[in-house]
Protein backbone atom coordinates (compact mmCIF):
# COMPACT_ATOMS: atom_id res chain seq x y z
CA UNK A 1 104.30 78.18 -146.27
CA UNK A 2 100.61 76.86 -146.10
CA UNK A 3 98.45 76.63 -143.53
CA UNK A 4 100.61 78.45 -139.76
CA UNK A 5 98.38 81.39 -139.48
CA UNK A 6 99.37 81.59 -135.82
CA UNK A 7 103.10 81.42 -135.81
CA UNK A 8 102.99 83.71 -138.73
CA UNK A 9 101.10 86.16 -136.90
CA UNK A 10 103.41 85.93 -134.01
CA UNK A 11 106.09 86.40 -136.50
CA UNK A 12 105.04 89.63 -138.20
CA UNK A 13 104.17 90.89 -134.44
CA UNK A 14 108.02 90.51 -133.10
CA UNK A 15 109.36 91.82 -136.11
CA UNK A 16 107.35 94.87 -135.89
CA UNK A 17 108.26 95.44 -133.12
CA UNK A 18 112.08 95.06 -133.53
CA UNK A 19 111.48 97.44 -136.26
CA UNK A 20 109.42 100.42 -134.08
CA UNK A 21 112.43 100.19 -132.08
CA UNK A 22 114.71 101.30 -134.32
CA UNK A 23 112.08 104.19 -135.79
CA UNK A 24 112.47 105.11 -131.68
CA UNK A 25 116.07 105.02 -131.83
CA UNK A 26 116.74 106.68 -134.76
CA UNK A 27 114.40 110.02 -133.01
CA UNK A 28 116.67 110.01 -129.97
CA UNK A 29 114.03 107.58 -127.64
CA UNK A 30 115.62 104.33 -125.92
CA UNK A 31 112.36 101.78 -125.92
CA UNK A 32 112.42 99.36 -123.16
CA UNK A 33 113.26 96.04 -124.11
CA UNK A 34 111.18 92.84 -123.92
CA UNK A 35 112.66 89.58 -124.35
CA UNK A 36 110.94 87.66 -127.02
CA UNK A 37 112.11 84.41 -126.30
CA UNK A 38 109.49 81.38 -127.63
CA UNK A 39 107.82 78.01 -126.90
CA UNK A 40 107.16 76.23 -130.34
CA UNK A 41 104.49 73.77 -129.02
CA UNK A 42 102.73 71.19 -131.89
CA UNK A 43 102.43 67.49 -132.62
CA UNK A 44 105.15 65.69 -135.48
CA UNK A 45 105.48 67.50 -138.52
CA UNK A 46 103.97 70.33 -137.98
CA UNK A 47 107.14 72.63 -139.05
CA UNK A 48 108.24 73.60 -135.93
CA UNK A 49 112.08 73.46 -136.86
CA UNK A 50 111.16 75.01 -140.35
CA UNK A 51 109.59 77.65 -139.29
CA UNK A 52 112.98 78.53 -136.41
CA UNK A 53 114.63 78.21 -139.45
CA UNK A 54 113.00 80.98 -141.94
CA UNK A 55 112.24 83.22 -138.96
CA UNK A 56 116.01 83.07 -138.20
CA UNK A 57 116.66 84.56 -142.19
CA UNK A 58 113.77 86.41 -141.12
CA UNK A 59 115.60 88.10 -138.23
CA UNK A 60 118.97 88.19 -140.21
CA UNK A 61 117.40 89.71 -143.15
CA UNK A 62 116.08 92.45 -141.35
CA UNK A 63 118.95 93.05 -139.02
CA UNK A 64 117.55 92.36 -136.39
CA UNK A 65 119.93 90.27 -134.94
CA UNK A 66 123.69 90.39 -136.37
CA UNK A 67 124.59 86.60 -137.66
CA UNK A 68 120.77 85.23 -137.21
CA UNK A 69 121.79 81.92 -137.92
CA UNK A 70 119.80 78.72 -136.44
CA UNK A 71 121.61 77.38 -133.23
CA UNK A 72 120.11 73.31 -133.08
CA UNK A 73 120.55 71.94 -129.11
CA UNK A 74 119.63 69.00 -127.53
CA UNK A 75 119.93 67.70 -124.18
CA UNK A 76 123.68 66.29 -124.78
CA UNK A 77 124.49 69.76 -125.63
CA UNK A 78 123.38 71.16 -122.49
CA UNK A 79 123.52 68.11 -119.69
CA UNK A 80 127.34 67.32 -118.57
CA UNK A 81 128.24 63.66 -117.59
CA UNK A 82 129.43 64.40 -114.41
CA UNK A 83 129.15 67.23 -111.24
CA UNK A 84 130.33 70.73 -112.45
CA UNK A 85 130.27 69.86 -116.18
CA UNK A 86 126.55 71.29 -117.00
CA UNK A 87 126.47 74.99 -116.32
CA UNK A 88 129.68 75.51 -117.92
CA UNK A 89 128.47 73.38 -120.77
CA UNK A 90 125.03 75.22 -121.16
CA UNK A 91 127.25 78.93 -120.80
CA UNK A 92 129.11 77.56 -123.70
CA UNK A 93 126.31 77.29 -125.68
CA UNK A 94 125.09 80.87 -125.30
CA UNK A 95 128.64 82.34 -125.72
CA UNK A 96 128.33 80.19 -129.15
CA UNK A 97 124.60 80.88 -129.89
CA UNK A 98 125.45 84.97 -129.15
CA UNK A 99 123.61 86.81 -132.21
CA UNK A 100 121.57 84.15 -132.87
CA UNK A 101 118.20 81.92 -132.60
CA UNK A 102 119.03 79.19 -130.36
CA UNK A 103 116.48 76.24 -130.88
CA UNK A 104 116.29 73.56 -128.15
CA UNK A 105 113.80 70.77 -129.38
CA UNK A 106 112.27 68.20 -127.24
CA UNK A 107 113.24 70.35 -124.39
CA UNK A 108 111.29 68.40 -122.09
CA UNK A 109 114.29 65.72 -122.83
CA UNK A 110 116.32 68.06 -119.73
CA UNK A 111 114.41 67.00 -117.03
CA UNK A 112 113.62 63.39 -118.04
CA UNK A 113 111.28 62.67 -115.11
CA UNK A 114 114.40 62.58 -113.21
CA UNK A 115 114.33 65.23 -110.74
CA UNK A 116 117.13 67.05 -108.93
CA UNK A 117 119.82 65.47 -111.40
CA UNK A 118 122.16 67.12 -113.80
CA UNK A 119 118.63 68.67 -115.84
CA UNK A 120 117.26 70.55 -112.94
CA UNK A 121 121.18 72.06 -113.15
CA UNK A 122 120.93 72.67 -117.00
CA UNK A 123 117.49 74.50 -116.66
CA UNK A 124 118.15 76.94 -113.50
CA UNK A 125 121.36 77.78 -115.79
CA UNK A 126 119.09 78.12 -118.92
CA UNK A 127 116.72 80.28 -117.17
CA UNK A 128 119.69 82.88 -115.95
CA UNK A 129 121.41 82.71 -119.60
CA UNK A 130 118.17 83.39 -121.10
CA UNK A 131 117.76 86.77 -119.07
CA UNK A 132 121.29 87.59 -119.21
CA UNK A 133 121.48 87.68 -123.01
CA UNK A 134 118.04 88.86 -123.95
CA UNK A 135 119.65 91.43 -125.87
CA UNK A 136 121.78 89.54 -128.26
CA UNK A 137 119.97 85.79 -128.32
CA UNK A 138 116.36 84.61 -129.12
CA UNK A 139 115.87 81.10 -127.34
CA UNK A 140 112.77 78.81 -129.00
CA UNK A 141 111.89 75.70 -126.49
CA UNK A 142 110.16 73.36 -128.38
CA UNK A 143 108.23 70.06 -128.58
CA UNK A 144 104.93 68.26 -127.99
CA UNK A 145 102.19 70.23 -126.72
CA UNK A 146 101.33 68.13 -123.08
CA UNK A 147 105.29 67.72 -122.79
CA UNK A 148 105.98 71.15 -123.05
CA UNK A 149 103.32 72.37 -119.99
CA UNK A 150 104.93 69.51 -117.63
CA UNK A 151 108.49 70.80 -118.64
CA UNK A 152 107.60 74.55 -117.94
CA UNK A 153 105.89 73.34 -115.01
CA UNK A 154 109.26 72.15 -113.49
CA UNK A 155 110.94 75.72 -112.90
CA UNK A 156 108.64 78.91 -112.40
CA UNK A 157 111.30 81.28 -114.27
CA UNK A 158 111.01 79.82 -117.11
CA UNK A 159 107.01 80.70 -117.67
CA UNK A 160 108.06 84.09 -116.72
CA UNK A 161 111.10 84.43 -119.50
CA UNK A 162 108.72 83.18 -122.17
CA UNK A 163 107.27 85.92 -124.16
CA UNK A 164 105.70 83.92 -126.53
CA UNK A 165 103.80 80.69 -126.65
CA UNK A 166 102.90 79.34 -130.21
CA UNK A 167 100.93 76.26 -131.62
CA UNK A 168 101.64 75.00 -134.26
CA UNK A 169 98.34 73.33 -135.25
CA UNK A 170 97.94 70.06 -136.98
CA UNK A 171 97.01 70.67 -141.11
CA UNK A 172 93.46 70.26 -142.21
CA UNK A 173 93.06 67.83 -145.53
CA UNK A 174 92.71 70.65 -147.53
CA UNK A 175 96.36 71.87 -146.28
CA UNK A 176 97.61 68.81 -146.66
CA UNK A 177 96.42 68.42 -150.08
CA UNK A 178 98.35 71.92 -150.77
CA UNK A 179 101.25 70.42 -149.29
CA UNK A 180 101.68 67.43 -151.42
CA UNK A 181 101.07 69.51 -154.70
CA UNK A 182 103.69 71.96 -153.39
CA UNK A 183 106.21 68.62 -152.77
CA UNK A 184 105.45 67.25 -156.23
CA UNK A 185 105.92 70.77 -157.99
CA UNK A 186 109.45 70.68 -156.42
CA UNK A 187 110.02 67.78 -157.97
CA UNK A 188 108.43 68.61 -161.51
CA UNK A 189 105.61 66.38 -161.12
CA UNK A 190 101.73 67.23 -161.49
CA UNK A 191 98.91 65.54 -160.09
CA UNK A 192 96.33 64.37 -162.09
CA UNK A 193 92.37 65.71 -161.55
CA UNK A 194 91.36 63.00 -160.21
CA UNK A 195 93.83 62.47 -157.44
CA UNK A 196 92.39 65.21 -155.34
CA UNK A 197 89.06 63.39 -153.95
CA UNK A 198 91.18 60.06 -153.27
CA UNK A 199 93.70 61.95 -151.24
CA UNK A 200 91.70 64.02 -149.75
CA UNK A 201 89.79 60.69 -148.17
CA UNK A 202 93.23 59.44 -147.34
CA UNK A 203 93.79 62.37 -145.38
CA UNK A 204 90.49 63.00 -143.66
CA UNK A 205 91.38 59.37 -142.61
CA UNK A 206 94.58 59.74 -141.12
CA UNK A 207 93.85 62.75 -139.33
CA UNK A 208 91.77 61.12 -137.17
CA UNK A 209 94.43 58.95 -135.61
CA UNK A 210 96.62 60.67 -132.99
CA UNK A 211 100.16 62.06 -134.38
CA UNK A 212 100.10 60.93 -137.43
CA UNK A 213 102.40 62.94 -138.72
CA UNK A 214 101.10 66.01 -140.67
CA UNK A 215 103.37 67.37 -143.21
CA UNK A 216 105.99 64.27 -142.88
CA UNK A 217 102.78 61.94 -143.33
CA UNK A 218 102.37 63.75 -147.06
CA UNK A 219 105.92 62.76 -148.04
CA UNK A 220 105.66 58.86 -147.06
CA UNK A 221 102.69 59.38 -149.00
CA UNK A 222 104.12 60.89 -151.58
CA UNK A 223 106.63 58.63 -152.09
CA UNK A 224 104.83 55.79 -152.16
CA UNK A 225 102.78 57.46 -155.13
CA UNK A 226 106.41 57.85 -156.84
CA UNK A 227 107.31 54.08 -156.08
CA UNK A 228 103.94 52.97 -157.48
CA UNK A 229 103.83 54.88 -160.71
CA UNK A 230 107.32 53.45 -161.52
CA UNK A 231 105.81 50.39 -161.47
CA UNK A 232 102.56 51.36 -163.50
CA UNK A 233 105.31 52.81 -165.98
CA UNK A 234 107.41 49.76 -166.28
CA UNK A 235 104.40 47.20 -166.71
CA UNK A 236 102.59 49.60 -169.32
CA UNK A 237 103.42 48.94 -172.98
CA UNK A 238 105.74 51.69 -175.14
CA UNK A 239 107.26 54.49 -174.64
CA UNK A 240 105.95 56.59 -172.05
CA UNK A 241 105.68 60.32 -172.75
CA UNK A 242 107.37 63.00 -170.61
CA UNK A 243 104.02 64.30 -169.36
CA UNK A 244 103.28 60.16 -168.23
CA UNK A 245 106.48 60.25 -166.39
CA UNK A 246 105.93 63.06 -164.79
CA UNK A 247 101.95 62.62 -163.79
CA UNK A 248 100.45 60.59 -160.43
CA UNK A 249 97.65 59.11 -161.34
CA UNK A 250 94.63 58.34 -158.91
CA UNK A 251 95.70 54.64 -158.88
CA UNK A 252 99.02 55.37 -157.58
CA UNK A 253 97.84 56.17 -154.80
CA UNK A 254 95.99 52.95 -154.09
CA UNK A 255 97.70 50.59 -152.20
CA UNK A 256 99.34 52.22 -149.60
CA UNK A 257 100.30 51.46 -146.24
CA UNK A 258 101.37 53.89 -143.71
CA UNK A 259 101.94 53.37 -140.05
CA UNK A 260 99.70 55.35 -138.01
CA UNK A 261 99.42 55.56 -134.02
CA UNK A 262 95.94 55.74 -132.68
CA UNK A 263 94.86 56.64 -129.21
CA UNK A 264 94.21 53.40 -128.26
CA UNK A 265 97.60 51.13 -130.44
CA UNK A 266 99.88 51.50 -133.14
CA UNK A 267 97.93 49.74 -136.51
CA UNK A 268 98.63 49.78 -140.20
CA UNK A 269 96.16 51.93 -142.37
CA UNK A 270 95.82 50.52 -145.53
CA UNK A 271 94.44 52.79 -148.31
């Protein structure tokens, strides 16, 4: 993947150090165990669920953890309707999740800025699962960056269960750039020479504006390339060529419109 240097770091640390374990184990020494349960903190599109997703092969691959298989929750997963229904409905969710990478996004979506309701319930019972099965589940919180420190704020235990805290930096142009080739090779389309200095001022543009979307900001982009060549193809005369059809040109990526949210209100960018 391009661009992540920290959450691959992170990565390659915990799976080293699942893997000394079992060098340990296999000359007669029992390790002491440290949970290694995450908080995936980053603005939109920044590959946070991705990234749960490969290190969960990851884990599985390695055998580090017997099924290793993603585990998506939200709040409805973990907040009952009524008294006595959450803790036995988060519980649930760890018996199900056992030998696994449970990912909660938009965690922050427990507590709702509704204190002492069913949330506070659903966290004090995530905090005890989380110790109680540090062995056989890896938990990843996950969300916006301010969100996440207000939601961690809310119960002490949980700060001190979290072994890891990664950011998932927004993409530079460049990395952007490398994402949108990567999309189009996927899709057995090239971009032309010339594309690279008009998206790269697209992109230096964009990135100025708060959340605008990194990686999913590339793919409305993209598309709209797609939509516009189609229609450079069907006004040109003849038979395109196979490399035509599958070549963006510079001026298919004029005209665009993307909605972007600044700091200040939402506008339309028009490129």
């Amino acid at each position: 993947m391009i661009g992540l240097n920290n959450p691959k770091n992170i990565i390659d640390k915990i799976i080293s150090y699942y893997n000394t374990r079992k060098i340990y184990r296999a000359n007669g020494i029992e390790p002491p165990l440290s949970a290694v349960h995450m908080v995936f903190t980053g603005n939109p599109g920044t590959a946070k669920t991705t990234v749960a997703r490969l290190f969960a092969d990851i884990l599985r691959d390695n055998k580090i953890l017997p099924e290793g298989a993603l585990i998506e929750a939200g709040r409805s997963d973990l907040v009952g309707e009524y008294v006595g229904q959450t803790a036995p409905k988060v519980k649930s969710l760890f018996r199900r999740a056992k030998g696994n990478v449970l990912f909660i996004d938009e965690a922050y979506s427990l507590v709702d800025g509704r204190r002492g309701l069913y949330g506070d319930e659903a966290i004090n019972t995530l905090v005890q699962e989380m110790e109680n099965n540090r062995e056989d589940i890896i938990v990843i919180l996950a969300g916006y960056p301010d969100k996440m420190q207000q939601f961690l704020d809310t119960n002490p235990g949980l700060t001190s269960r979290i072994a890891f805290h990664i950011n998932f930096d927004d993409y530079t142009e460049e990395e952007l750039y490398e994402i949108l080739i990567s999309m189009a090779s996927k899709s057995g389309v090239r971009l032309s020479d010339e594309v690279h200095e008009k998206v790269i001022e697209i992109f230096g543009h964009a990135c100025k504006h708060k959340d605008f979307g990194n990686g999913r900001f590339v793919r409305n982009i993209y598309e709209q390339a797609l939509m516009n060549q189609t229609l450079r193809i069907a006004k040109s005369t003849g038979q395109p060529s196979e490399k035509e059809l599958r070549t963006l040109e510079v001026e298919d990526f004029n005209n665009l419109e993307v909605k972007e949210t600044s700091e200040k209100e939402g506008k339309v960018i028009g490129f």
